[in-house]
Protein backbone atom coordinates (compact mmCIF):
# COMPACT_ATOMS: atom_id res chain seq x y z
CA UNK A 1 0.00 0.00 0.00
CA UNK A 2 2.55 2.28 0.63
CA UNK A 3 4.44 1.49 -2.60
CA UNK A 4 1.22 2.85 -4.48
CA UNK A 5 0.51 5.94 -2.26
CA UNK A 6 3.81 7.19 -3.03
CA UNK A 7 3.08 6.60 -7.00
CA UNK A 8 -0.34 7.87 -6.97
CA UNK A 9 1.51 11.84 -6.29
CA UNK A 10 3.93 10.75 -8.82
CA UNK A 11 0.87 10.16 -11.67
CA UNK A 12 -0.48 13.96 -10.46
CA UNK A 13 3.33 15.70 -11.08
CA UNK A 14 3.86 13.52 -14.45
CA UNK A 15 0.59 15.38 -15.61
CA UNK A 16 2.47 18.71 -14.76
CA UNK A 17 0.65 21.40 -12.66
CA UNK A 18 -2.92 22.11 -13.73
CA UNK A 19 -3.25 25.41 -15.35
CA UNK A 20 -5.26 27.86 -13.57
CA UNK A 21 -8.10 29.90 -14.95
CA UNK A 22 -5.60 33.12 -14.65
CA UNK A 23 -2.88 31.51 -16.62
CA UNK A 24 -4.61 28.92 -19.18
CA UNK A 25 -5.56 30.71 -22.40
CA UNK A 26 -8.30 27.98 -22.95
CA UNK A 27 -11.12 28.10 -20.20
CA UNK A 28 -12.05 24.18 -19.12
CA UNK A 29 -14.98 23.05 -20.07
CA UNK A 30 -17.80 22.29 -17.10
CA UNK A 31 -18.71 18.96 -17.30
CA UNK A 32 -21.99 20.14 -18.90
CA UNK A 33 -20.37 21.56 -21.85
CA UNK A 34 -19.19 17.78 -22.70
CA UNK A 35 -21.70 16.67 -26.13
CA UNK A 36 -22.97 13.68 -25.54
CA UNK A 37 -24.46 11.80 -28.27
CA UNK A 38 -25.52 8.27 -28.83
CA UNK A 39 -25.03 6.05 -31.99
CA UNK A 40 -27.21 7.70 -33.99
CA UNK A 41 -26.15 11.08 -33.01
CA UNK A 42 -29.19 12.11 -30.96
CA UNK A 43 -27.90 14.10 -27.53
CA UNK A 44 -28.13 11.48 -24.62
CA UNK A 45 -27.46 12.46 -20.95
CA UNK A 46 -25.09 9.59 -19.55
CA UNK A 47 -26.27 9.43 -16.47
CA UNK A 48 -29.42 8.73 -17.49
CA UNK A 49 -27.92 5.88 -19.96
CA UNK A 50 -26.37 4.03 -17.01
CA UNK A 51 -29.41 4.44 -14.63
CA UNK A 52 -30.92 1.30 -17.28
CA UNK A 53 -27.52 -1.03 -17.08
CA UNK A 54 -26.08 -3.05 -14.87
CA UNK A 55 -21.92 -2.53 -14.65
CA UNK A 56 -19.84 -4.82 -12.79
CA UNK A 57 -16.67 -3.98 -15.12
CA UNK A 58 -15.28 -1.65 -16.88
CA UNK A 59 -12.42 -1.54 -19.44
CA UNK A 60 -10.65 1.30 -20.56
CA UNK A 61 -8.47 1.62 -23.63
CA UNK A 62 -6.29 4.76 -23.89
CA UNK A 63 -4.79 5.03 -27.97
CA UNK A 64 -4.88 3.78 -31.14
CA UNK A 65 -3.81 0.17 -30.33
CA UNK A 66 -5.75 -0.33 -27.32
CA UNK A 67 -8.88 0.96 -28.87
CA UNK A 68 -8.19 -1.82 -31.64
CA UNK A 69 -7.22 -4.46 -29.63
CA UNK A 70 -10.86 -3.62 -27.46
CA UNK A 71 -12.72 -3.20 -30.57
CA UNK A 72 -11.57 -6.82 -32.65
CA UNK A 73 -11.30 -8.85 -29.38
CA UNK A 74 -15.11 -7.91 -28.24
CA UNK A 75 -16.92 -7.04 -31.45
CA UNK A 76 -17.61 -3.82 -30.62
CA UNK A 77 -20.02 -1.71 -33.35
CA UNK A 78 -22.75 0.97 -33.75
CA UNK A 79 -24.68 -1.85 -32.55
CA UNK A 80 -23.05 -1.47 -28.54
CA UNK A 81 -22.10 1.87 -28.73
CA UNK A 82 -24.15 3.68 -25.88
CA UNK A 83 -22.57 7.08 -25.85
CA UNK A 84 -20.02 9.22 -27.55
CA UNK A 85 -18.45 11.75 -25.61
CA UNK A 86 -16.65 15.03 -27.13
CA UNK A 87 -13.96 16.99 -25.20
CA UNK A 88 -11.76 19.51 -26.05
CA UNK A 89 -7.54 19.98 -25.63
CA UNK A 90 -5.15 22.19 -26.69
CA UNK A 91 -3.68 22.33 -30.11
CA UNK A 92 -0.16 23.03 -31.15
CA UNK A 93 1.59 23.77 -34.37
CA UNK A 94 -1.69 24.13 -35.96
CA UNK A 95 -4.30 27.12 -37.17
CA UNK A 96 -6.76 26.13 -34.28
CA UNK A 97 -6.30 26.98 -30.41
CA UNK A 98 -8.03 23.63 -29.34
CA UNK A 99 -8.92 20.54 -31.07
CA UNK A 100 -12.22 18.11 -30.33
CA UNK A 101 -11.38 14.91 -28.88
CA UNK A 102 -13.64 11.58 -28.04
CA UNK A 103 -14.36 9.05 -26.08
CA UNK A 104 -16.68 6.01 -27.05
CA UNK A 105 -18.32 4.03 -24.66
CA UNK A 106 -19.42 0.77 -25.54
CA UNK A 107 -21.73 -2.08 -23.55
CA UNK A 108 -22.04 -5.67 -23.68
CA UNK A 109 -24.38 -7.32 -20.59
CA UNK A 110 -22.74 -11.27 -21.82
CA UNK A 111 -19.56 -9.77 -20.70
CA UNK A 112 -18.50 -10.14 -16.91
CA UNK A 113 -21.97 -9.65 -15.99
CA UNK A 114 -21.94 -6.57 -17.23
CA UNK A 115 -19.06 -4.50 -18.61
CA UNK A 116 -18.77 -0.94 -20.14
CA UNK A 117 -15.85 0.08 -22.13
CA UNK A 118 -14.54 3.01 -22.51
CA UNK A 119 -12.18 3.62 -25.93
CA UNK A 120 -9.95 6.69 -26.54
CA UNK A 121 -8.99 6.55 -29.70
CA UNK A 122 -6.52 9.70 -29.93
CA UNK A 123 -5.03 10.63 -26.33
CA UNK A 124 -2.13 13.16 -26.50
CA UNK A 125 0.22 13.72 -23.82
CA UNK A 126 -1.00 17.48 -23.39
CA UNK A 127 -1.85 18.19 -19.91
CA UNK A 128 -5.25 19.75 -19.71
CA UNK A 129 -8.00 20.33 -17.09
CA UNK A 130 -10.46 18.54 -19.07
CA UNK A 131 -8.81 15.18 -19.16
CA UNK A 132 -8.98 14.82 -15.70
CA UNK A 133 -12.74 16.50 -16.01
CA UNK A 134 -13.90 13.76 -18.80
CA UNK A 135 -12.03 11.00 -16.75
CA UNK A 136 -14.83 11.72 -13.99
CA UNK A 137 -18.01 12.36 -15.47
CA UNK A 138 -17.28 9.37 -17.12
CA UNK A 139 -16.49 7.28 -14.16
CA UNK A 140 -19.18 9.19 -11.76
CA UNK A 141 -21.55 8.02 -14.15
CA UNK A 142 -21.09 4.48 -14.53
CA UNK A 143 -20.42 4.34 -10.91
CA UNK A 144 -23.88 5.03 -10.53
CA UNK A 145 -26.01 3.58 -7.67
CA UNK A 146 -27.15 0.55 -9.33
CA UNK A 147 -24.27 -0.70 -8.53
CA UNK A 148 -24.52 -3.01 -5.33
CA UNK A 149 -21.37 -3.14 -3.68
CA UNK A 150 -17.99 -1.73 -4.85
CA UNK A 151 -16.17 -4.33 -4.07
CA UNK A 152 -17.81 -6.41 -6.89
CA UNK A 153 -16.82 -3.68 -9.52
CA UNK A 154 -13.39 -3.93 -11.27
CA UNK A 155 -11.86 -1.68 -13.49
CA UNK A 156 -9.07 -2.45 -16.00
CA UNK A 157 -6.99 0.44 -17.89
CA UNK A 158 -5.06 -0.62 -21.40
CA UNK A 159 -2.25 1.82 -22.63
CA UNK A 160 0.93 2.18 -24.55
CA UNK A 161 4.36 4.12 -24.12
CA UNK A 162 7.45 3.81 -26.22
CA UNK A 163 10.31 1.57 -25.33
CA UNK A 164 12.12 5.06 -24.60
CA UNK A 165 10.14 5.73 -22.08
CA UNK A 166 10.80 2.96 -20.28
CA UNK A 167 13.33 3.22 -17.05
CA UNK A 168 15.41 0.35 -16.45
CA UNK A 169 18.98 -0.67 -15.86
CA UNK A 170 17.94 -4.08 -17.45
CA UNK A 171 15.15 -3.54 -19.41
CA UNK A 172 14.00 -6.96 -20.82
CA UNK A 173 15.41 -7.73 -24.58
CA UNK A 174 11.97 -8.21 -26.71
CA UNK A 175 10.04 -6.00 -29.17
CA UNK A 176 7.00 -5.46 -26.45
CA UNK A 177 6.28 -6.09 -22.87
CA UNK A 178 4.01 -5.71 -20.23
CA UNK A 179 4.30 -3.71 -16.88
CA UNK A 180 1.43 -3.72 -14.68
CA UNK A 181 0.16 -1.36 -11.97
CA UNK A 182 -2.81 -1.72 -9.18
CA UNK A 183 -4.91 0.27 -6.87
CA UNK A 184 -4.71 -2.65 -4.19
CA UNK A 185 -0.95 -3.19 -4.69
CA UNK A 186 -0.97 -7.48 -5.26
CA UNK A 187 1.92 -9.35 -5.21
CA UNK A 188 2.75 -10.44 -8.26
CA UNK A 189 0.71 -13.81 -8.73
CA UNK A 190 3.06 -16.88 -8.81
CA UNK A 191 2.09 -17.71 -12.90
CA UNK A 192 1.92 -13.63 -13.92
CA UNK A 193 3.82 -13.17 -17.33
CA UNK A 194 4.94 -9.76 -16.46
CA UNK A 195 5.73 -7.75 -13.54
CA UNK A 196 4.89 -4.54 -11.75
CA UNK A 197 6.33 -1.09 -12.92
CA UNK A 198 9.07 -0.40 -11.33
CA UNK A 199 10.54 2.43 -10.01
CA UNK A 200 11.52 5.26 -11.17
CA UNK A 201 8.85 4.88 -13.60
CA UNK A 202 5.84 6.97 -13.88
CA UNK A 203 2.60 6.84 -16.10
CA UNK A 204 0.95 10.08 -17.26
CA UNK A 205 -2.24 11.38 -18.91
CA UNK A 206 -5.50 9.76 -18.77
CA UNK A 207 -4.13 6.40 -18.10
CA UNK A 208 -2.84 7.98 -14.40
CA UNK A 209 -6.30 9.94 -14.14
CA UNK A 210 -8.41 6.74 -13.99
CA UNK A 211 -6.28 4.61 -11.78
CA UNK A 212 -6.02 7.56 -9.27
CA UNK A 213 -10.12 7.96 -9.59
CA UNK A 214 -10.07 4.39 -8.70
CA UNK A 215 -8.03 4.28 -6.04
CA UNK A 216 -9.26 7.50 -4.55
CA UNK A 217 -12.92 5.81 -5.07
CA UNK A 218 -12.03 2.36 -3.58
CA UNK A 219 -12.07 0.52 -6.72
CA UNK A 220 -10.61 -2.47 -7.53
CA UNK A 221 -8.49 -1.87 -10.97
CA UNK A 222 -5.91 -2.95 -12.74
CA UNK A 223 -3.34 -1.15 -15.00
CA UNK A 224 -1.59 -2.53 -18.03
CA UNK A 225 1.14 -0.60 -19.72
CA UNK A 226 2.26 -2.15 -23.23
CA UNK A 227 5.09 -0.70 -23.72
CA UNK A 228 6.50 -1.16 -27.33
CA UNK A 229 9.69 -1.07 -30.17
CA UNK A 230 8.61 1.18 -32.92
CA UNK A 231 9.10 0.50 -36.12
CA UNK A 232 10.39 1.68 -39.57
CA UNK A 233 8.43 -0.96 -41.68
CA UNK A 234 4.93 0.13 -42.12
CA UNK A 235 4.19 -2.81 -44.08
CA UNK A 236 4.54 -4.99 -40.79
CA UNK A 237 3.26 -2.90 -38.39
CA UNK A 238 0.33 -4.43 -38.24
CA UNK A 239 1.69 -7.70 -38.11
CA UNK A 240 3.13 -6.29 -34.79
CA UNK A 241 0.10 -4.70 -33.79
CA UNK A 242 -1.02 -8.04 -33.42
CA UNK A 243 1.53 -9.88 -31.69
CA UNK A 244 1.27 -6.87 -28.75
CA UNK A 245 -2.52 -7.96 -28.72
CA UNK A 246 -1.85 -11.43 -28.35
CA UNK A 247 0.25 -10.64 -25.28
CA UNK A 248 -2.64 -8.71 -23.91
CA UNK A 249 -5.00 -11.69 -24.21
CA UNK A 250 -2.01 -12.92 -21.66
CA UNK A 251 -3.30 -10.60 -18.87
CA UNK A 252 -6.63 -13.43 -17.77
CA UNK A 253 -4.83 -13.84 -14.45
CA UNK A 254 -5.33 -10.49 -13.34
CA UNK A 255 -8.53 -9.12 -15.28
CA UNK A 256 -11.22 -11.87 -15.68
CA UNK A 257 -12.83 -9.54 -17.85
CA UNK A 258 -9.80 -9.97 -20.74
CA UNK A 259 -10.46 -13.83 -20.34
CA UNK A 260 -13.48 -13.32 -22.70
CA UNK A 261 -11.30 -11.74 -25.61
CA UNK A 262 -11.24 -13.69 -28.99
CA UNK A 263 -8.33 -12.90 -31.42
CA UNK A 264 -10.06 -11.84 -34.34
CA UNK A 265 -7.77 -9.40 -34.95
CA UNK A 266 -8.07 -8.92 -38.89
CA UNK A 267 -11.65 -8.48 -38.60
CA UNK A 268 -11.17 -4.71 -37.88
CA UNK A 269 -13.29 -2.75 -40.03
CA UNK A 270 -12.49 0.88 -39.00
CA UNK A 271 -9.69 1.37 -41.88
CA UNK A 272 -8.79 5.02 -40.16
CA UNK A 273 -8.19 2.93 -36.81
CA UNK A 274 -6.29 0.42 -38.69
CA UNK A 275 -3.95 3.37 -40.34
CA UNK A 276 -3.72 5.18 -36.82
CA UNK A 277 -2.32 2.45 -35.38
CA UNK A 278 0.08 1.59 -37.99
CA UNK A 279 1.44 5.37 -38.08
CA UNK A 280 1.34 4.87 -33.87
CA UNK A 281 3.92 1.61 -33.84
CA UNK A 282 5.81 3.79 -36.71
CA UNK A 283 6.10 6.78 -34.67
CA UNK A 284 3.52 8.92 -35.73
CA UNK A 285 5.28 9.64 -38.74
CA UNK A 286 3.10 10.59 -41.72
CA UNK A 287 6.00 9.80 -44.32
CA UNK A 288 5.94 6.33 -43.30
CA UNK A 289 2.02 5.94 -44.05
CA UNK A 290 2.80 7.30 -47.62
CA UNK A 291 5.22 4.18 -48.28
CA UNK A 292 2.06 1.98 -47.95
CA UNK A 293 0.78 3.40 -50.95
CA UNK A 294 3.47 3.57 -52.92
C-alpha cells in the first residue's frame, strides 16, 4: 500500500501542474459543456444511460492500439455503442487553439456480468483540465447507484508508451512487454507473465487519471502498460500490432474480464483505426504511411 501511495503523487506531477483559470488561455470546459451523443447522433445524458444497465466492469483503452485491440477482441459496433463523448484539448503547431477529442463508450451485458468500455482513440500527452474533467463524469456516471457493492466492480486500464520511455537498468530484450500497476498493490501472482512497474517509472495522462479515480474511489483496478519497439516498416506494423494484442489476451490472471477476448484481430473494419495504429507503432510519422501506398 505504501508502494502505491507514493506513486499515486507521482501520476499527479507527471501530468504537470494544472493550469489555472488566470494563466490557461483555454477556459475548461464544465462537465456540462461535454456533447454527448448516442449512436445515432441524438444528444443522450449519460447518467441517465447508465441508470438502465447493470456494470460490474469496466475496461478502458487509452490510444490507437488499445482501442483496436478492445474493438476486434469484443466485437464492438454501432450496434453497442451507448454514448459518444466530445472533449476539447489544446492544439499546437496548428491554425486552431483547441482541437475536439472523443471518447466512445461501448456495452455488452454477456460480458463479466456486465461491462462498459470506454475507448480513446486519440489521447495526447498534453496536460489539460479537461482530461482529468472527462475521466470523472465518465467514471461518476457508470459508478452510478445501481451498482450493489464496490467491491464487486473492477476496473481495468489498457495503454501504450514507447520503449524510450521505459526506465530500467535491465530492461528486458523483446520487441514489447508488459508492466502492470494496481490500486490494491498485489503481489505479483506466482504464474503472472509480467511484472509490476518499477521504479523510477511513472505513467501520465488519462491512463494515471483513472487509476487515481479508482483508487481515490475504492475501486478495484488494474493497470496494463504495453510498452513497445517502434518500427520503420509500415508494411509490418500491423503484423506487430497483433503480436502486442496477443500478449494482452495474456493478462486473464489479473482481469477476468480480458479472459473473454477472442483474437479476431483482422476483422477490424475501421480502416482510419487500422492506419492510426500503424502510423502509432511507426512513430507517428506521416511519411511512413505514404510508403504503404506507394
Amino acid at each position: 500500500m505504501e508502494f502505491l501511495l507514493k506513486r499515486i503523487p507521482a501520476f499527479s506531477r507527471a501530468l504537470g501542474e494544472w493550469e489555472s483559470d488566470e494563466d490557461s488561455e483555454i477556459e475548461a470546459e464544465s462537465q456540462e459543456d461535454f456533447p454527448c451523443f448516442d449512436s445515432s447522433d441524438k444528444p443522450v445524458t449519460l447518467s441517465h444511460v447508465f441508470r438502465q444497465l447493470t456494470v460490474k466492469n469496466v475496461l478502458i483503452g487509452i490510444g490507437p492500439l488499445q482501442t483496436a485491440f478492445v474493438t476486434c477482441a469484443y466485437q464492438l459496433s454501432k450496434e453497442n455503442m451507448i454514448a459518444v463523448v466530445s472533449y476539447h484539448v489544446p492544439s499546437f503547431g496548428g491554425m486552431q487553439k483547441t482541437v475536439q477529442n472523443q471518447v466512445h463508450v461501448h456495452y455488452k451485458p454477456s460480458v463479466g456480468e456486465g461491462t462498459a468500455f470506454v475507448l480513446i482513440p486519440v489521447s495526447k500527452q498534453v496536460p489539460h483540465i479537461n482530461l482529468r474533467a472527462v475521466v470523472q463524469l465518465i467514471m461518476n456516471n457508470i459508478l452510478n447507484p445501481s451498482v450493489d457493492s464496490r467491491r464487486d466492480f473492477k476496473a481495468t486500464i489498457l495503454c501504450t508508451q514507447p520503449m524510450c520511455q521505459f526506465q530500467s537498468r535491465t530492461p528486458p530484450d523483446i520487441p514489447s512487454f508488459i508492466r502492470v500497476l494496481t490500486t490494491e498493490n498485489l503481489k505479483k501472482p506466482k504464474n503472472a507473465q509480467w511484472d509490476w512497474l518499477e521504479k523510477p517509472n511513472i505513467i501520465s495522462g488519462q491512463a494515471a487519471e483513472f487509476l487515481t479515480w479508482s483508487k481515490i474511489h475504492s475501486i478495484s483496478a488494474v493497470l496494463c502498460v504495453l510498452f513497445y519497439t517502434p518500427l520503420d516498416n509500415p508494411g509490418y506494423a500491423w503484423q506487430s500490432s497483433k503480436e502486442m494484442f496477443r500478449a494482452l489476451c495474456q493478462m486473464q490472471i489479473l482481469s477476468p474480464v480480458l479472459a473473454s477476448a477472442t483474437s479476431n484481430w483482422d476483422t477490424l473494419d475501421d480502416s482510419a483505426l487500422k492506419d492510426s495504429c500503424i502510423m502509432y507503432v511507426c512513430g507517428d510519422k506521416p511519411s511512413k504511411m505514404d510508403q504503404m501506398y506507394t
